[in-house]
N, C-alpha and C. Protein backbone atom coordinates (compact mmCIF):
# COMPACT_ATOMS: atom_id res chain seq x y z
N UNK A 1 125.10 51.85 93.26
CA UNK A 1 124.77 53.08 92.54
C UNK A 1 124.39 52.74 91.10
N UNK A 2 123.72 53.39 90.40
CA UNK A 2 122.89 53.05 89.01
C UNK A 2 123.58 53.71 87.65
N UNK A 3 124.42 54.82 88.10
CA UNK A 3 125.15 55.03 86.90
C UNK A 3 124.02 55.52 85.68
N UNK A 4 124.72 55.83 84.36
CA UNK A 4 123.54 56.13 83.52
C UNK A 4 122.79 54.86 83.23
N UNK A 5 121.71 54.65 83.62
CA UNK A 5 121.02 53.67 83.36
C UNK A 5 119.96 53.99 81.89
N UNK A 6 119.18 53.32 81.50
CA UNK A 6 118.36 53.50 80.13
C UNK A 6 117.74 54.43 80.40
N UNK A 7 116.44 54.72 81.97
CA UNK A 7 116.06 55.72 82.14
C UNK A 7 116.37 56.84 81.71
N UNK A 8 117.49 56.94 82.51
CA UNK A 8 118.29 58.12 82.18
C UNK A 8 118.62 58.26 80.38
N UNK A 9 119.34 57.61 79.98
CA UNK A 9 119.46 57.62 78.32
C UNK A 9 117.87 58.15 78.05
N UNK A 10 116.93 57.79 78.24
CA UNK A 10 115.66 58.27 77.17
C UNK A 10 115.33 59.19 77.55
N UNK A 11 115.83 59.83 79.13
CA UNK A 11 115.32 61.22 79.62
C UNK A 11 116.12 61.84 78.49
N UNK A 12 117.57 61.77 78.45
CA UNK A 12 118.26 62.64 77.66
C UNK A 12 118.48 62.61 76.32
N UNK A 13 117.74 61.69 75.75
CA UNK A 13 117.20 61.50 74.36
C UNK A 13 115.97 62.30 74.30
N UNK A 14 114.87 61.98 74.72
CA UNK A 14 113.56 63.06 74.90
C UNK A 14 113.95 64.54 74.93
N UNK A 15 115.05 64.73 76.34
CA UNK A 15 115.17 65.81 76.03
C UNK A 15 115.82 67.03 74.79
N UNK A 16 117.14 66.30 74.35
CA UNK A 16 117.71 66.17 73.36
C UNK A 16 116.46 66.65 71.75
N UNK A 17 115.61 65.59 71.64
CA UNK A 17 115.13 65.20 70.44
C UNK A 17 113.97 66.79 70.46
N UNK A 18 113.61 67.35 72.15
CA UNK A 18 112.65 67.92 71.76
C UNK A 18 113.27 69.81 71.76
N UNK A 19 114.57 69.46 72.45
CA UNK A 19 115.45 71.12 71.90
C UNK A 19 115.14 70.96 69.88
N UNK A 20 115.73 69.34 69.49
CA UNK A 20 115.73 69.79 68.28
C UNK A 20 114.75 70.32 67.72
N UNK A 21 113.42 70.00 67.72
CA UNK A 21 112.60 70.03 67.32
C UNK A 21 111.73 71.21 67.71
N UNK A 22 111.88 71.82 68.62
CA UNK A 22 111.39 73.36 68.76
C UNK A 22 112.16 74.09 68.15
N UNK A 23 113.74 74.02 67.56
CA UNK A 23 114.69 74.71 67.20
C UNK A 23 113.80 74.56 65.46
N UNK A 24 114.10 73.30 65.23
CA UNK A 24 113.51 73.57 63.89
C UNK A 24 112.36 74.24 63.41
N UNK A 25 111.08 74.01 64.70
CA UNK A 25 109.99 74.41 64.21
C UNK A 25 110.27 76.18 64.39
N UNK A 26 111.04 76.33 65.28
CA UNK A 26 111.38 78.21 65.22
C UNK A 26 112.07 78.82 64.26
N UNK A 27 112.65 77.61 63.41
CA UNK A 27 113.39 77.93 62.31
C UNK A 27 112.71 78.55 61.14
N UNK A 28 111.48 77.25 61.06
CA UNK A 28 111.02 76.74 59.91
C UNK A 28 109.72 78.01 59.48
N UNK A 29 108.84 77.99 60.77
CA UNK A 29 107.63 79.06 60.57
C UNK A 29 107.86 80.37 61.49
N UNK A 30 106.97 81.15 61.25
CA UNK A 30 106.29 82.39 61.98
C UNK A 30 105.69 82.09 62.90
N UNK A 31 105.84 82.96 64.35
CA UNK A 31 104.62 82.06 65.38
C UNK A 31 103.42 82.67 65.42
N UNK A 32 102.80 84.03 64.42
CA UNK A 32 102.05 84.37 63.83
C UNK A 32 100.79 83.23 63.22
N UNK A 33 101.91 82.87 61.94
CA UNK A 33 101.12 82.00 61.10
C UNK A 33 100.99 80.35 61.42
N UNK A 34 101.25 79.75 62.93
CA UNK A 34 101.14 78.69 63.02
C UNK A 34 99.68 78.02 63.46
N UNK A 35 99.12 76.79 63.04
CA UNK A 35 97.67 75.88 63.32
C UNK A 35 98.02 75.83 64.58
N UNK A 36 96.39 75.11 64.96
CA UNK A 36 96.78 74.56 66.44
C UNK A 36 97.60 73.48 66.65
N UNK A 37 97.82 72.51 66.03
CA UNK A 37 98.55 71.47 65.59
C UNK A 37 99.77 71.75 66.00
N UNK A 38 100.13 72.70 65.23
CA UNK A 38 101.78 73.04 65.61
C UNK A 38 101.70 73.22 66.88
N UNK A 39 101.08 74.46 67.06
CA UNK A 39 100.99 75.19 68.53
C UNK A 39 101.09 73.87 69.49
N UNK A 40 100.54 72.56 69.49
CA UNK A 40 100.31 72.09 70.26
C UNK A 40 101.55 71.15 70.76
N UNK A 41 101.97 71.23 69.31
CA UNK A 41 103.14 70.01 69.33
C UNK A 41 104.28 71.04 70.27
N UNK A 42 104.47 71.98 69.63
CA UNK A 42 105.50 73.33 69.98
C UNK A 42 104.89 72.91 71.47
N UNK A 43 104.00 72.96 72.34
CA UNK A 43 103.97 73.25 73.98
C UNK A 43 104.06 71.99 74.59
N UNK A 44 103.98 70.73 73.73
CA UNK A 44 103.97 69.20 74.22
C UNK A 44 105.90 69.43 74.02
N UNK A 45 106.54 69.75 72.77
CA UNK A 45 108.23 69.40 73.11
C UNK A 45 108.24 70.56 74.31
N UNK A 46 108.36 71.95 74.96
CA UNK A 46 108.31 72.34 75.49
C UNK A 46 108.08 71.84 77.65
N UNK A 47 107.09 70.86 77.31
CA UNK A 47 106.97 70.62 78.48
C UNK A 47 107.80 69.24 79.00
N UNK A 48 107.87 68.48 77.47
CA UNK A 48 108.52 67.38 77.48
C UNK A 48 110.30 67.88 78.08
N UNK A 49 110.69 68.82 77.67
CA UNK A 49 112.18 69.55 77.60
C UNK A 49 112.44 70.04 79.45
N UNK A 50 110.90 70.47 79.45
CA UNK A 50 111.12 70.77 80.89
C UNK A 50 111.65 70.08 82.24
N UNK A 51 110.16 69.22 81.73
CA UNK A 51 110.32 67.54 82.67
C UNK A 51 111.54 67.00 82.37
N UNK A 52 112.54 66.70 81.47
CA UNK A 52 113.18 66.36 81.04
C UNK A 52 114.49 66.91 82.02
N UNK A 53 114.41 68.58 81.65
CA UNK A 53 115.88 69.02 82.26
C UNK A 53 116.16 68.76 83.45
N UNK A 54 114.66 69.44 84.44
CA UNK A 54 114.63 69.18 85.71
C UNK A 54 115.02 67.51 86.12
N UNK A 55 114.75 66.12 85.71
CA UNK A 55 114.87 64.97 85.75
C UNK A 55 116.61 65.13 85.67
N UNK A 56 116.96 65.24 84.49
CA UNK A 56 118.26 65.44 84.32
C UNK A 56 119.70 66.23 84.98
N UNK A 57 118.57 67.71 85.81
CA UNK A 57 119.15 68.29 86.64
C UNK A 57 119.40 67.57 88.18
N UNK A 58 118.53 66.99 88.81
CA UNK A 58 118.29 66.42 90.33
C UNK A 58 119.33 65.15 89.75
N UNK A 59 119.35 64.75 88.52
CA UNK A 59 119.78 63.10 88.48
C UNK A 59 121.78 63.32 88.40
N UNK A 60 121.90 64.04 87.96
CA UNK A 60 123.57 64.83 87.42
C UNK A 60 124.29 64.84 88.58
N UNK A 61 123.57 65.03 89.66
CA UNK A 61 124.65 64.52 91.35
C UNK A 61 125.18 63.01 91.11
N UNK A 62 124.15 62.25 90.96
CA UNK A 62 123.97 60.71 90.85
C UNK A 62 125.05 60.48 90.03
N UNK A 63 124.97 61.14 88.96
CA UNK A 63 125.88 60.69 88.02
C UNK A 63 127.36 60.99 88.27
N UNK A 64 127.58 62.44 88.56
CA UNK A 64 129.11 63.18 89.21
C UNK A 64 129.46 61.75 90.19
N UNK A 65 128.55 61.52 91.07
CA UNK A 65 128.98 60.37 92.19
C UNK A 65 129.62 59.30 91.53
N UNK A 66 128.65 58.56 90.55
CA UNK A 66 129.06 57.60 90.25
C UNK A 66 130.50 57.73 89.20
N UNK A 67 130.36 58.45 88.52
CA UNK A 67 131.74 58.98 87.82
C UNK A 67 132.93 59.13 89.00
N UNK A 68 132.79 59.77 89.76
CA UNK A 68 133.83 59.60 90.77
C UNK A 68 134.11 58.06 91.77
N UNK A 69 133.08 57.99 91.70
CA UNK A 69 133.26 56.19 92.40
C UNK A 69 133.94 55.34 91.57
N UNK A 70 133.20 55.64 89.82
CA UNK A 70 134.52 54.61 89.34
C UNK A 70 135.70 55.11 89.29
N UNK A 71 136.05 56.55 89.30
CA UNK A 71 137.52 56.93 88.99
C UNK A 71 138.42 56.18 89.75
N UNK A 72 137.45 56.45 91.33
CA UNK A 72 138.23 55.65 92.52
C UNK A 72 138.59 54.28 91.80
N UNK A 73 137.71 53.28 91.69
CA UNK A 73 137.85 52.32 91.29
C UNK A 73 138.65 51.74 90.18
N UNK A 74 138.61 52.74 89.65
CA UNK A 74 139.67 52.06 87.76
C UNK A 74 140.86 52.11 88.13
N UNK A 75 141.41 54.04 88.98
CA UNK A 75 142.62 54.13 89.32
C UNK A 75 142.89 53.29 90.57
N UNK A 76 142.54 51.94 90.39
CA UNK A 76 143.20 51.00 91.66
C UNK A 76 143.07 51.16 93.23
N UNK A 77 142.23 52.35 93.29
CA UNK A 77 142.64 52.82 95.01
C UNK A 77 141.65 52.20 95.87
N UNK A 78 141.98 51.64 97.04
CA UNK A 78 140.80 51.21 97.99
C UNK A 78 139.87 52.12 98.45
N UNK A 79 138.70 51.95 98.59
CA UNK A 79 137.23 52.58 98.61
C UNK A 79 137.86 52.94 100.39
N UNK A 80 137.73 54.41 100.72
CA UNK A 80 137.25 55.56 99.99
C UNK A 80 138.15 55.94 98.98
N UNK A 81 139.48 56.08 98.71
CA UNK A 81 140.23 56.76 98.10
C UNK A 81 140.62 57.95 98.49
N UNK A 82 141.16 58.76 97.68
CA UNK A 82 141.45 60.22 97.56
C UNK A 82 140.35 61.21 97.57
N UNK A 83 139.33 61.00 96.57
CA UNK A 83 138.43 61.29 96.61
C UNK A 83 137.22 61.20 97.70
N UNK A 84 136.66 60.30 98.47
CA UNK A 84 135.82 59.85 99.25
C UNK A 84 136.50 60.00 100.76
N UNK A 85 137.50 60.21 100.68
CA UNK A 85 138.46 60.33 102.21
C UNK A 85 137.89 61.55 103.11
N UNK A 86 137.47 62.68 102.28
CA UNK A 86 137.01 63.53 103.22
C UNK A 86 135.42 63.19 103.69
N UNK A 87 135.33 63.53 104.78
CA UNK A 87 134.04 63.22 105.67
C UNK A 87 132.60 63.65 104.91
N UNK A 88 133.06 64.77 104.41
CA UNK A 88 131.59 64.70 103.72
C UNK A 88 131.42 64.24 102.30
N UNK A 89 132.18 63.73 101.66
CA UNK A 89 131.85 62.72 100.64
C UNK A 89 131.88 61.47 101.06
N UNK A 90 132.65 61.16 102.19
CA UNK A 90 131.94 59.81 102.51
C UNK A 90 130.46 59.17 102.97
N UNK A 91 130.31 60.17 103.92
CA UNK A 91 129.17 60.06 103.96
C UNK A 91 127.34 60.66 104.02
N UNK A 92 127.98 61.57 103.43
CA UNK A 92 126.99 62.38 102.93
C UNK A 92 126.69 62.45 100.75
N UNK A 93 128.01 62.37 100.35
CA UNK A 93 127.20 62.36 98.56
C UNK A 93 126.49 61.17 98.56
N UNK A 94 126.39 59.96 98.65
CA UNK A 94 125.59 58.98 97.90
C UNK A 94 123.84 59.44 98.78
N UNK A 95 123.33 59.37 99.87
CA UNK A 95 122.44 60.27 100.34
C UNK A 95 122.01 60.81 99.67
N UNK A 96 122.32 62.33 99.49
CA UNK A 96 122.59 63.69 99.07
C UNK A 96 122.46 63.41 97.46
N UNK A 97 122.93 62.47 96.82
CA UNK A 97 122.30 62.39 95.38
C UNK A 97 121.58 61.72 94.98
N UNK A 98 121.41 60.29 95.95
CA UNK A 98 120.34 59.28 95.23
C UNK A 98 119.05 59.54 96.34
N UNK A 99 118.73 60.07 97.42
CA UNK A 99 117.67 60.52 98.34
C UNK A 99 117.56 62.00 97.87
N UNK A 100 118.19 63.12 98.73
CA UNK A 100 117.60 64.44 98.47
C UNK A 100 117.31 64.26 96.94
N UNK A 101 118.27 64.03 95.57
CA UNK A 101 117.91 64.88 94.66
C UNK A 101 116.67 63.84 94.28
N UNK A 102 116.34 63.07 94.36
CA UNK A 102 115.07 62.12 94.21
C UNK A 102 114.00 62.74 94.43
N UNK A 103 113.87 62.91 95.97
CA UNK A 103 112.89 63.70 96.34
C UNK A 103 112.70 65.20 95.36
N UNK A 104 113.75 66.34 95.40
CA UNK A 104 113.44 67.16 94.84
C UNK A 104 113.04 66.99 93.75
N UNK A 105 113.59 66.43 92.71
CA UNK A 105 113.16 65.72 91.33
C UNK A 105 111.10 65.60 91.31
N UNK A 106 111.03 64.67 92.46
CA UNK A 106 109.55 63.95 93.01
C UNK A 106 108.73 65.64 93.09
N UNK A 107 109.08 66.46 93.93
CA UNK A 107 108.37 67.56 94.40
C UNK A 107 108.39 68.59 93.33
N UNK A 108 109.26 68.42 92.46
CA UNK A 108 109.49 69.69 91.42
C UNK A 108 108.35 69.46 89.85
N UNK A 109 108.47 67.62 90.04
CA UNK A 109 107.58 67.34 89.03
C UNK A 109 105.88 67.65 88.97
N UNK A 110 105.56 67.88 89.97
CA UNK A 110 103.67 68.49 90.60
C UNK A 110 103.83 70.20 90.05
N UNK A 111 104.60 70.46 90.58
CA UNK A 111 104.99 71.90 90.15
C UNK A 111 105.07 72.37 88.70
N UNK A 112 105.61 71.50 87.91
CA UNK A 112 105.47 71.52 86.82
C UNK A 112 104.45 71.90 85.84
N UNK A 113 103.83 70.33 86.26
CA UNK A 113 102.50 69.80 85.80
C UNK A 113 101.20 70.85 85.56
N UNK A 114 101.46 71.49 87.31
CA UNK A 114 100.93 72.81 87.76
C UNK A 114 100.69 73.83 86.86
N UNK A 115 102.18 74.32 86.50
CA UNK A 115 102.74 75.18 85.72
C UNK A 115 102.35 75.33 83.89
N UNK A 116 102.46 74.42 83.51
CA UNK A 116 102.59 73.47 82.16
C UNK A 116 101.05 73.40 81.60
N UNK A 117 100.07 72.60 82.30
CA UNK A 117 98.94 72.17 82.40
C UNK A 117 97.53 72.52 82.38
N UNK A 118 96.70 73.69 81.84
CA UNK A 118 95.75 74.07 82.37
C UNK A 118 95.14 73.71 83.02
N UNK A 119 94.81 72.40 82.26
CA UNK A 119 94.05 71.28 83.34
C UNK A 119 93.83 71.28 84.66
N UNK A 120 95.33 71.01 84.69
CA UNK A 120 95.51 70.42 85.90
C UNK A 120 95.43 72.12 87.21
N UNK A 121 95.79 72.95 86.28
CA UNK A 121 95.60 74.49 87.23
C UNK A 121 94.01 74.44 87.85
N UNK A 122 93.22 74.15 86.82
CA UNK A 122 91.77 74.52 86.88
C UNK A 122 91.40 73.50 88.07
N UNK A 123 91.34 72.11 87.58
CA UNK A 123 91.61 71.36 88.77
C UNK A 123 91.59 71.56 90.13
N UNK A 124 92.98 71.83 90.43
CA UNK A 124 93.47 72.66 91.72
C UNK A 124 92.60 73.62 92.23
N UNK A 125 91.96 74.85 91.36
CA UNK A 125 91.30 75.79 91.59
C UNK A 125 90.24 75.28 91.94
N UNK A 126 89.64 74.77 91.42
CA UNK A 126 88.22 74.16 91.30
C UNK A 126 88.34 73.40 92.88
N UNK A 127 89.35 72.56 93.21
CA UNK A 127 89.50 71.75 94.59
C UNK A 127 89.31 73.19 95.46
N UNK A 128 90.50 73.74 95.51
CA UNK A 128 90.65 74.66 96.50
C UNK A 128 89.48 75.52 96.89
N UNK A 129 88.04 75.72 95.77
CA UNK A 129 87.20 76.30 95.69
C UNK A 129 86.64 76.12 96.65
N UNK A 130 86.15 74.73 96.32
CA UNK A 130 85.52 73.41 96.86
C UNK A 130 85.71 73.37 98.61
N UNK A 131 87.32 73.07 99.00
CA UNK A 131 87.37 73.11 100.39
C UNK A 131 87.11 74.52 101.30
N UNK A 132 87.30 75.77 100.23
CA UNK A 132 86.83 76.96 100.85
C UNK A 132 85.20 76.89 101.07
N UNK A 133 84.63 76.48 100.39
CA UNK A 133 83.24 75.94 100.69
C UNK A 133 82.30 75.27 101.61
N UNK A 134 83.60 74.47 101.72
CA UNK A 134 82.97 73.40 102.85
C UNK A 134 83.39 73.86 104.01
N UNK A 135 84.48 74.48 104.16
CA UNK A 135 84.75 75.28 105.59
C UNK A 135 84.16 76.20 106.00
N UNK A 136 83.40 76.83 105.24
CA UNK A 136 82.50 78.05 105.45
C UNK A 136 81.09 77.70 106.16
């Protein structure tokens, strides 16, 4: 199991750094009187915070696991322990946090992008146009 690894640290630094920094900029100006500049930075921490939580949300099983694996482990007890003894933490959490929430993590991040992105909306539209086209 991977425990907080660096990944993880810079997800939650990124995310971290970009609450601050929308907090300040909501502090600081009017959203009236802001450039595009701001505006832009304001929707780059925004999406950064997003990607971020969601990463942080799917990854927080991983972590509960591994926090409980070492508890097992520090407090001396043979693997499974107290903890891991019942059937479905034995063998269903490590699964269940380093597969499902992976995947969801994987599928939630397109969605995002989706969401977040004009680009990438127009894109999509523009495809989907496209194959309505050719089926016709």
């Amino acid at each position: 199991s991977s425990g907080i690894n660096a990944e993880s640290q810079s997800v939650l630094f990124s995310f971290l750094a970009s609450v601050t920094k929308l907090r300040k900029n909501t502090d600081n100006s009017s959203i009236g009187s802001e450039n595009v500049s701001s505006r832009n930075n304001r929707n780059a921490s925004w999406a950064i915070m997003y990607f971020a939580a969601v990463y942080l949300v799917c990854n927080s099983f991983t972590f509960v696991n591994t926090v409980l694996y070492t508890l097992t482990d520090v407090l001396n007890n043979d693997y499974p322990g107290q903890i891991y003894s019942s059937t479905f933490m034995f063998f269903y959490s490590w699964p269940i946090s380093e597969i499902l929430c992976t995947v969801l993590n994987a599928t939630l991040n397109p969605l995002l992008y989706f969401w977040r992105m004009r680009e990438v909306r127009l894109r999509v539209k523009s495809w989907g146009r496209q194959i309505l086209q050719i089926r016709n």
